[in-house]
PDB file of N, CA and C in Angstrom:
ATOM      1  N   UNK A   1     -69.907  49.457  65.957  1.00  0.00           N
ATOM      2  CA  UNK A   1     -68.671  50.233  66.074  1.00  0.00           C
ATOM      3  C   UNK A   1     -67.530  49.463  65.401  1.00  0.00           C
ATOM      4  N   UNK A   2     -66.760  50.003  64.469  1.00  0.00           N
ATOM      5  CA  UNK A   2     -65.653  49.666  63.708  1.00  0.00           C
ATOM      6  C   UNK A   2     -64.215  49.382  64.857  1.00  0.00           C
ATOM      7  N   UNK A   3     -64.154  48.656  65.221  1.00  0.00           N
ATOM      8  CA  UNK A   3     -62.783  47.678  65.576  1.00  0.00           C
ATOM      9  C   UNK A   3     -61.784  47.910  64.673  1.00  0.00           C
ATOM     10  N   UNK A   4     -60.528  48.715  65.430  1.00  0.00           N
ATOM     11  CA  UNK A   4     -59.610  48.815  64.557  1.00  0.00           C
ATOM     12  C   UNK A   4     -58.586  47.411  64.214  1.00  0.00           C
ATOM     13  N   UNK A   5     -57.809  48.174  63.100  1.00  0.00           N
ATOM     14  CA  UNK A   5     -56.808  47.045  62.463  1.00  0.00           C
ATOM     15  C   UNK A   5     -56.302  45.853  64.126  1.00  0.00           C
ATOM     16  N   UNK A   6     -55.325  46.382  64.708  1.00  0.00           N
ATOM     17  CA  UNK A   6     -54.484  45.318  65.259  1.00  0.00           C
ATOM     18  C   UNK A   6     -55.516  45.040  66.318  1.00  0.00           C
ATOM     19  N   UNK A   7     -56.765  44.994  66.618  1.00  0.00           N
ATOM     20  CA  UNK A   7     -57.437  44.309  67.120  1.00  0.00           C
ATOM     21  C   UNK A   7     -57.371  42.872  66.284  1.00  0.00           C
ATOM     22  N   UNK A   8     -58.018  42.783  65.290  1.00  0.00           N
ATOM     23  CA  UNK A   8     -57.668  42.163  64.465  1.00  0.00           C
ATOM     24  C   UNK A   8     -56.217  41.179  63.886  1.00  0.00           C
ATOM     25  N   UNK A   9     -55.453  42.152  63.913  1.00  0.00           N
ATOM     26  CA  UNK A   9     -53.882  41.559  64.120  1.00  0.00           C
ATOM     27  C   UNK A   9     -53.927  40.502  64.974  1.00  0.00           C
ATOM     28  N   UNK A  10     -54.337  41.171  66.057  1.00  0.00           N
ATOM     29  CA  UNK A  10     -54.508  40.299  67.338  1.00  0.00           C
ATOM     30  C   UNK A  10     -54.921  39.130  67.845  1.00  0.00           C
ATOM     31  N   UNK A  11     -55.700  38.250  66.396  1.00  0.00           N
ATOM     32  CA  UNK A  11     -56.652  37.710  66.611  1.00  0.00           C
ATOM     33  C   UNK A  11     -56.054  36.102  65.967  1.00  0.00           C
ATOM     34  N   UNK A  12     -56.101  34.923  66.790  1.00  0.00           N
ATOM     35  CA  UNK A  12     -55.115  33.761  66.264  1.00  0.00           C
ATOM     36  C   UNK A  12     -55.657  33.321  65.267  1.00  0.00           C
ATOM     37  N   UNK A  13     -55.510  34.351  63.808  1.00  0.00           N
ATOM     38  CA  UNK A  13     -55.903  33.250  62.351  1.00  0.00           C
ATOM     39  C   UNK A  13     -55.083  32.321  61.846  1.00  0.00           C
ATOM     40  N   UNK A  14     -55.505  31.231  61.322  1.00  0.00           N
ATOM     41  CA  UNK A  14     -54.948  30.026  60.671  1.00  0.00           C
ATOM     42  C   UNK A  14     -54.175  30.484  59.435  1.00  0.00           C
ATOM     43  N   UNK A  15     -52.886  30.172  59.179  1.00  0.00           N
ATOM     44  CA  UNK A  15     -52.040  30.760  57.938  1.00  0.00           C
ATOM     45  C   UNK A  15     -51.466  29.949  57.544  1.00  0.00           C
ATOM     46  N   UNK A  16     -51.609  29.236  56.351  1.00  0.00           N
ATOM     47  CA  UNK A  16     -51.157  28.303  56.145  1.00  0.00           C
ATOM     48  C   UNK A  16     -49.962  28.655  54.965  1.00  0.00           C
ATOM     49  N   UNK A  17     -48.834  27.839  55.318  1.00  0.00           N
ATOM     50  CA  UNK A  17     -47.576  27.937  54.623  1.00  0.00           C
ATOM     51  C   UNK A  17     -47.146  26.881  53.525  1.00  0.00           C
ATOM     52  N   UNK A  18     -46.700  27.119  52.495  1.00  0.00           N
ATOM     53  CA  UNK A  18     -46.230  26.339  51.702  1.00  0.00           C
ATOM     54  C   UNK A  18     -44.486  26.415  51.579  1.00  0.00           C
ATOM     55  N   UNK A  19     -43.934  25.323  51.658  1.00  0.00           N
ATOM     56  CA  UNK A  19     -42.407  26.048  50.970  1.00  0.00           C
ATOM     57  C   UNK A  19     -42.323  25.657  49.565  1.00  0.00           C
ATOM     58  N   UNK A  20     -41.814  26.600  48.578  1.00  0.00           N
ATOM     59  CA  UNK A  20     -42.164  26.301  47.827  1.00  0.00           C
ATOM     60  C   UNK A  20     -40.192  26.121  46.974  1.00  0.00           C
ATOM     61  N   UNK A  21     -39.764  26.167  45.634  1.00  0.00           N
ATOM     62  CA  UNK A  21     -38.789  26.195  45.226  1.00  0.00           C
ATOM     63  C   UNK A  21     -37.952  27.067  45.308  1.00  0.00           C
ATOM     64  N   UNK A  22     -38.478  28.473  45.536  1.00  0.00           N
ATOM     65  CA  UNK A  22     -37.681  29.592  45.560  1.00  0.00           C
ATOM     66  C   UNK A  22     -38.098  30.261  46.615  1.00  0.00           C
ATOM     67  N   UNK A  23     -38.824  29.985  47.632  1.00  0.00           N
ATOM     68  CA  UNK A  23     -39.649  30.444  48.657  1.00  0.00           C
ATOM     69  C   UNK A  23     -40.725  30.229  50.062  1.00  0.00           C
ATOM     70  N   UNK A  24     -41.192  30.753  49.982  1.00  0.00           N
ATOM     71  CA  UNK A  24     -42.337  30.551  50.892  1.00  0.00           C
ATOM     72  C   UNK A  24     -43.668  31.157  50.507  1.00  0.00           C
ATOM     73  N   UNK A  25     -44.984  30.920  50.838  1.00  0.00           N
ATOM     74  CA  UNK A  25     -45.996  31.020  50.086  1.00  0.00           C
ATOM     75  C   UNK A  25     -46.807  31.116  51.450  1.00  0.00           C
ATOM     76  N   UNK A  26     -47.126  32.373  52.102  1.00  0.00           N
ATOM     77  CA  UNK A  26     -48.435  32.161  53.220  1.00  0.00           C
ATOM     78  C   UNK A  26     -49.342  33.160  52.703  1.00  0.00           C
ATOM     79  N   UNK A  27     -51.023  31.780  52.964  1.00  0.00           N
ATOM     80  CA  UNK A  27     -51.948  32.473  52.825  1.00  0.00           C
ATOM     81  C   UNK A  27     -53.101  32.399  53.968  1.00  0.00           C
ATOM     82  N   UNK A  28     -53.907  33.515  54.388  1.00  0.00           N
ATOM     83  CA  UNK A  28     -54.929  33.748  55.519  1.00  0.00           C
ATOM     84  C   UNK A  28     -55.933  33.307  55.572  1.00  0.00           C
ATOM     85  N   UNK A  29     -56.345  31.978  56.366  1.00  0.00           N
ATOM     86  CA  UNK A  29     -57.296  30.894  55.946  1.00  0.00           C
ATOM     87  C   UNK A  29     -58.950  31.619  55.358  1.00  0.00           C
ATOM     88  N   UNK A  30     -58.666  32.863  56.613  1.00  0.00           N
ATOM     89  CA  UNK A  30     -60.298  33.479  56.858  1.00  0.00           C
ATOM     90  C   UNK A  30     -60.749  34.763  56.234  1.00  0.00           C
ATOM     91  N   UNK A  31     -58.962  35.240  55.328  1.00  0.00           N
ATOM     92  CA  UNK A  31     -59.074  36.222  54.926  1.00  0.00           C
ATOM     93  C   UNK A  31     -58.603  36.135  53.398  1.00  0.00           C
ATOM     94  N   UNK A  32     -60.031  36.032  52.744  1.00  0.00           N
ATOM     95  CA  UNK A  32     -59.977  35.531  51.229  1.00  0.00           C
ATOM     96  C   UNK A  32     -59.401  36.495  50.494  1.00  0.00           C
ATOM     97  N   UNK A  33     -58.108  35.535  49.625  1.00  0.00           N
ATOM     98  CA  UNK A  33     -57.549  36.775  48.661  1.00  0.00           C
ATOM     99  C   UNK A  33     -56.038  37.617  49.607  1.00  0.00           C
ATOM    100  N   UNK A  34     -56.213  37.072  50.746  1.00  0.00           N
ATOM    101  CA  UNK A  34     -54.960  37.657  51.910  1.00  0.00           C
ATOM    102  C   UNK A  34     -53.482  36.873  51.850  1.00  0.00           C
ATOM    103  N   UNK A  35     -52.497  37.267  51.213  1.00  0.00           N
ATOM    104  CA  UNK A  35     -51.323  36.186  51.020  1.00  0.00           C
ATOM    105  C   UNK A  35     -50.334  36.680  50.784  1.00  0.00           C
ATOM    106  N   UNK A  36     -49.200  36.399  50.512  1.00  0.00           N
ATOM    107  CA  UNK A  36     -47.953  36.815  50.592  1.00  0.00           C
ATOM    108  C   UNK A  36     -47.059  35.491  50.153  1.00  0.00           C
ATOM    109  N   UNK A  37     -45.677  36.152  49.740  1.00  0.00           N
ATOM    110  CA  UNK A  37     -44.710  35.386  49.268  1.00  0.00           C
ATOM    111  C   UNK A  37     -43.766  35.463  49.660  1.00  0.00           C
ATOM    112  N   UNK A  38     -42.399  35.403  50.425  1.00  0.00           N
ATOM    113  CA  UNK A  38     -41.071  35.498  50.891  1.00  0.00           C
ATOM    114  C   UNK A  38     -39.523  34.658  50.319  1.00  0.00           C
ATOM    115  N   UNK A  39     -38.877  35.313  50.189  1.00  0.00           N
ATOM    116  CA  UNK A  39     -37.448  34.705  49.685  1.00  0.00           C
ATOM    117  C   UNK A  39     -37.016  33.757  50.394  1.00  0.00           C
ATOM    118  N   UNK A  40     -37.261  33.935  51.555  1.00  0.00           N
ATOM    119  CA  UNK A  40     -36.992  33.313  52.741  1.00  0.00           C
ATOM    120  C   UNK A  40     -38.101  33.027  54.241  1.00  0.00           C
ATOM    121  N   UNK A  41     -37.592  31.789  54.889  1.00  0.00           N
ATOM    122  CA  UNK A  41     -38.403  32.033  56.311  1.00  0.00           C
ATOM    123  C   UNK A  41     -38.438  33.549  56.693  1.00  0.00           C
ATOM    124  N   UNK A  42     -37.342  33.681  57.192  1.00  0.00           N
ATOM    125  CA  UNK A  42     -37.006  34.839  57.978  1.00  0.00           C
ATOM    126  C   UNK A  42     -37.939  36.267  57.473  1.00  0.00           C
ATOM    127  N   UNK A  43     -38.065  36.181  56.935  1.00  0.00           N
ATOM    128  CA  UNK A  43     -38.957  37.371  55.963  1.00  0.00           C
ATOM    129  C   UNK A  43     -40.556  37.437  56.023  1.00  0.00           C
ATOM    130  N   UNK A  44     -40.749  35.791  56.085  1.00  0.00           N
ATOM    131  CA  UNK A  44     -42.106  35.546  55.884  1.00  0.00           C
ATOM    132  C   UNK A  44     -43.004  36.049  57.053  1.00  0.00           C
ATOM    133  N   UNK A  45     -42.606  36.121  58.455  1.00  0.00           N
ATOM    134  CA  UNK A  45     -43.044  36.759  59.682  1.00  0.00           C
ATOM    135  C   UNK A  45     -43.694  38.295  59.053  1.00  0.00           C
ATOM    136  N   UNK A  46     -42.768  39.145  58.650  1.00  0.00           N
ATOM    137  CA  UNK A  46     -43.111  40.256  58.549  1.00  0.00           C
ATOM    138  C   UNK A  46     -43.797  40.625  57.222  1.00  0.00           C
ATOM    139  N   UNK A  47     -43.654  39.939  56.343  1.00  0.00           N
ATOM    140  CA  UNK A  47     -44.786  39.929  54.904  1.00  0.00           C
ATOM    141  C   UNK A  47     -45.969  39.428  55.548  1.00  0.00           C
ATOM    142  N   UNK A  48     -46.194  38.587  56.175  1.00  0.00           N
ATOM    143  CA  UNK A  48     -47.609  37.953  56.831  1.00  0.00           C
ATOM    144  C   UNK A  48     -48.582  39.114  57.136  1.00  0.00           C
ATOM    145  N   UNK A  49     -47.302  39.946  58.355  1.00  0.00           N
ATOM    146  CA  UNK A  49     -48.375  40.799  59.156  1.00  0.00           C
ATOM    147  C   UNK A  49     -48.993  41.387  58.263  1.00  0.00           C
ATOM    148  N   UNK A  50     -47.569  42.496  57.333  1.00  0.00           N
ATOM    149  CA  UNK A  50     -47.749  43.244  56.552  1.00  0.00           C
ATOM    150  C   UNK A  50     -49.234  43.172  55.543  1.00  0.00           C
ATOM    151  N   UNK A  51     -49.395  42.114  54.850  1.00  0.00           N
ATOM    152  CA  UNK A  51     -49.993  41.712  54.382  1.00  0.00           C
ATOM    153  C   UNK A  51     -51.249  41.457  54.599  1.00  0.00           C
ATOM    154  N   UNK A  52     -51.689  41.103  56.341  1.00  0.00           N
ATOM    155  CA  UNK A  52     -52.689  41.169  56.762  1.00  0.00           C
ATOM    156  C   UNK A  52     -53.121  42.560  56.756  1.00  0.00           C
ATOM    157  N   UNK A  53     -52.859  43.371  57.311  1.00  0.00           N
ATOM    158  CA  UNK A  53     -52.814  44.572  58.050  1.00  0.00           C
ATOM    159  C   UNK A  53     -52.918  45.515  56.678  1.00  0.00           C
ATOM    160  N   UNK A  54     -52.616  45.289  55.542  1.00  0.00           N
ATOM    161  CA  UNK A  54     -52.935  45.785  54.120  1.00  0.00           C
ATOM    162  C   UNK A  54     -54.963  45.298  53.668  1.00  0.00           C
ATOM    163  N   UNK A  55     -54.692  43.989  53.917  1.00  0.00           N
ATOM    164  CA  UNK A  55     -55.813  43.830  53.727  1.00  0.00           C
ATOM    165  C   UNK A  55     -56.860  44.261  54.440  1.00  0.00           C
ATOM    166  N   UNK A  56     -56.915  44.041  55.638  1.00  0.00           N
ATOM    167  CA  UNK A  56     -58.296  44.650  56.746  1.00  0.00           C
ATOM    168  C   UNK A  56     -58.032  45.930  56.473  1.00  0.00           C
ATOM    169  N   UNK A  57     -56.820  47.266  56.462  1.00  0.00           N
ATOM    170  CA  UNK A  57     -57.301  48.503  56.306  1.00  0.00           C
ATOM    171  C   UNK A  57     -58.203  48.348  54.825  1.00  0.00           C
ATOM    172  N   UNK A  58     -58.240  47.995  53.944  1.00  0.00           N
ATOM    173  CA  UNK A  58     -58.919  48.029  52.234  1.00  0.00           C
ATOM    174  C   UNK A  58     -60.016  47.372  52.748  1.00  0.00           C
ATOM    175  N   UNK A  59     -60.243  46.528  53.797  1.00  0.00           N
ATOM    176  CA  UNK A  59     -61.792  46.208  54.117  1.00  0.00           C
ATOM    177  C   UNK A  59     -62.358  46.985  54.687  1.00  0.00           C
ATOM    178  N   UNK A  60     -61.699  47.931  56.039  1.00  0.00           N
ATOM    179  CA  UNK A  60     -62.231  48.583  56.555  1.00  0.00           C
ATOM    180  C   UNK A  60     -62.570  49.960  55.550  1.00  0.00           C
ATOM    181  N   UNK A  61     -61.665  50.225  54.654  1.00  0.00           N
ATOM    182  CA  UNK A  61     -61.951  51.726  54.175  1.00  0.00           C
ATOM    183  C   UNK A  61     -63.188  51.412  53.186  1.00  0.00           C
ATOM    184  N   UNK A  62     -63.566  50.440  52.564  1.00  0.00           N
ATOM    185  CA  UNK A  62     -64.272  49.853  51.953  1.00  0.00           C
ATOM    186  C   UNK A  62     -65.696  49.718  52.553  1.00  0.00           C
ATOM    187  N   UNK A  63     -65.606  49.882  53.915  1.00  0.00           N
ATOM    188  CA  UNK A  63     -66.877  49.673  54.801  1.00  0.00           C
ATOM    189  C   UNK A  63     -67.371  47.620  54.718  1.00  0.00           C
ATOM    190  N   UNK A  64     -66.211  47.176  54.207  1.00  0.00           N
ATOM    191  CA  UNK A  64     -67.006  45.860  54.371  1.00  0.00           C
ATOM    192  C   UNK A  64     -66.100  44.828  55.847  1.00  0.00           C
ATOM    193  N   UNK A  65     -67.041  44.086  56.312  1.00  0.00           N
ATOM    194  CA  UNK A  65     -67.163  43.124  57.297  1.00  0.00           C
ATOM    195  C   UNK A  65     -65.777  42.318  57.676  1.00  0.00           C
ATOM    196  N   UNK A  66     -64.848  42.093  58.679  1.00  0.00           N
ATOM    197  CA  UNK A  66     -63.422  41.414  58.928  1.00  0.00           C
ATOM    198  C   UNK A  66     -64.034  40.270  59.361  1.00  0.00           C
ATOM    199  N   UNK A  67     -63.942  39.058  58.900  1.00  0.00           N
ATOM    200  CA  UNK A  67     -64.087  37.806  59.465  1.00  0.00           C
ATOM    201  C   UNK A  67     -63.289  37.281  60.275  1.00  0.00           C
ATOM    202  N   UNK A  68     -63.718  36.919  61.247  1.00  0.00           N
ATOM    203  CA  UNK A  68     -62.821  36.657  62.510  1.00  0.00           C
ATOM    204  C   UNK A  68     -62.464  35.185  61.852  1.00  0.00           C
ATOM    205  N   UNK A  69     -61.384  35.028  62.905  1.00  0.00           N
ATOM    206  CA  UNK A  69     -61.017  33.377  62.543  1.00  0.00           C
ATOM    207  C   UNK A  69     -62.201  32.465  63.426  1.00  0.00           C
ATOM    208  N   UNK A  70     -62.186  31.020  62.022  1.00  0.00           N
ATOM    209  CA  UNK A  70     -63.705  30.551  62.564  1.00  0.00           C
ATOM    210  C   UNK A  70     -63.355  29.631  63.942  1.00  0.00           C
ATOM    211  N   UNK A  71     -63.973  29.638  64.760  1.00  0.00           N
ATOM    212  CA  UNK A  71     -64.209  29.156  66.042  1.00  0.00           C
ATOM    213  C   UNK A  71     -64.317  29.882  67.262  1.00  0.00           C
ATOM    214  N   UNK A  72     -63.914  30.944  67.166  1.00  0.00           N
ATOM    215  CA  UNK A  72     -62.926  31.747  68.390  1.00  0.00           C
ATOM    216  C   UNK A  72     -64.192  32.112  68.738  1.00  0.00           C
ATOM    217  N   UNK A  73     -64.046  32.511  70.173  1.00  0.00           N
ATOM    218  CA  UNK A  73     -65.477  32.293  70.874  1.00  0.00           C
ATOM    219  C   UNK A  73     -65.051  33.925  71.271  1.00  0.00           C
ATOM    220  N   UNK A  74     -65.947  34.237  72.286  1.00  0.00           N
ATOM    221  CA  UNK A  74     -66.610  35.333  72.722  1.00  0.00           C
ATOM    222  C   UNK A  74     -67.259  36.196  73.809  1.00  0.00           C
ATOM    223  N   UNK A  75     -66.543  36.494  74.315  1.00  0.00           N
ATOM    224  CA  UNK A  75     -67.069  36.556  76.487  1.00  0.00           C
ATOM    225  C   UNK A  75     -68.006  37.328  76.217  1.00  0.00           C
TER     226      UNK A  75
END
């Protein structure tokens, strides 16, 4: 059964940030090809999600597999 998007959202992935000269630079450790750029901090929160949440719908409509972030366990 297909697990929607903000399940996913939901889920504590590793995002790693760069600051860069004119910006900010976050990319989604577990979600290859998942990234974003911002003018600012303040911005970068909501390009992140955005950005996630772009990508898993194009995986899901795609029919291919969301990799969870690696470790996270499982009741």
């Amino acid at each position: 059964m297909e697990k929607p998007v903000d399940y996913y959202l939901s889920l504590p992935y590793i995002i790693q940030v760069v600051h860069e000269e004119d910006g900010w630079f976050a990319a989604v450790k577990d979600l290859p090809g998942c990234m974003t750029y911002a003018d600012t901090w303040d911005e970068l929160g909501a390009m992140i999600e955005d950005a996630m949440r772009g990508w898993i719908e194009v995986q899901l409509e795609d029919g291919r597999l969301i990799p969870e972030p690696v470790g996270i366990l499982h009741k």
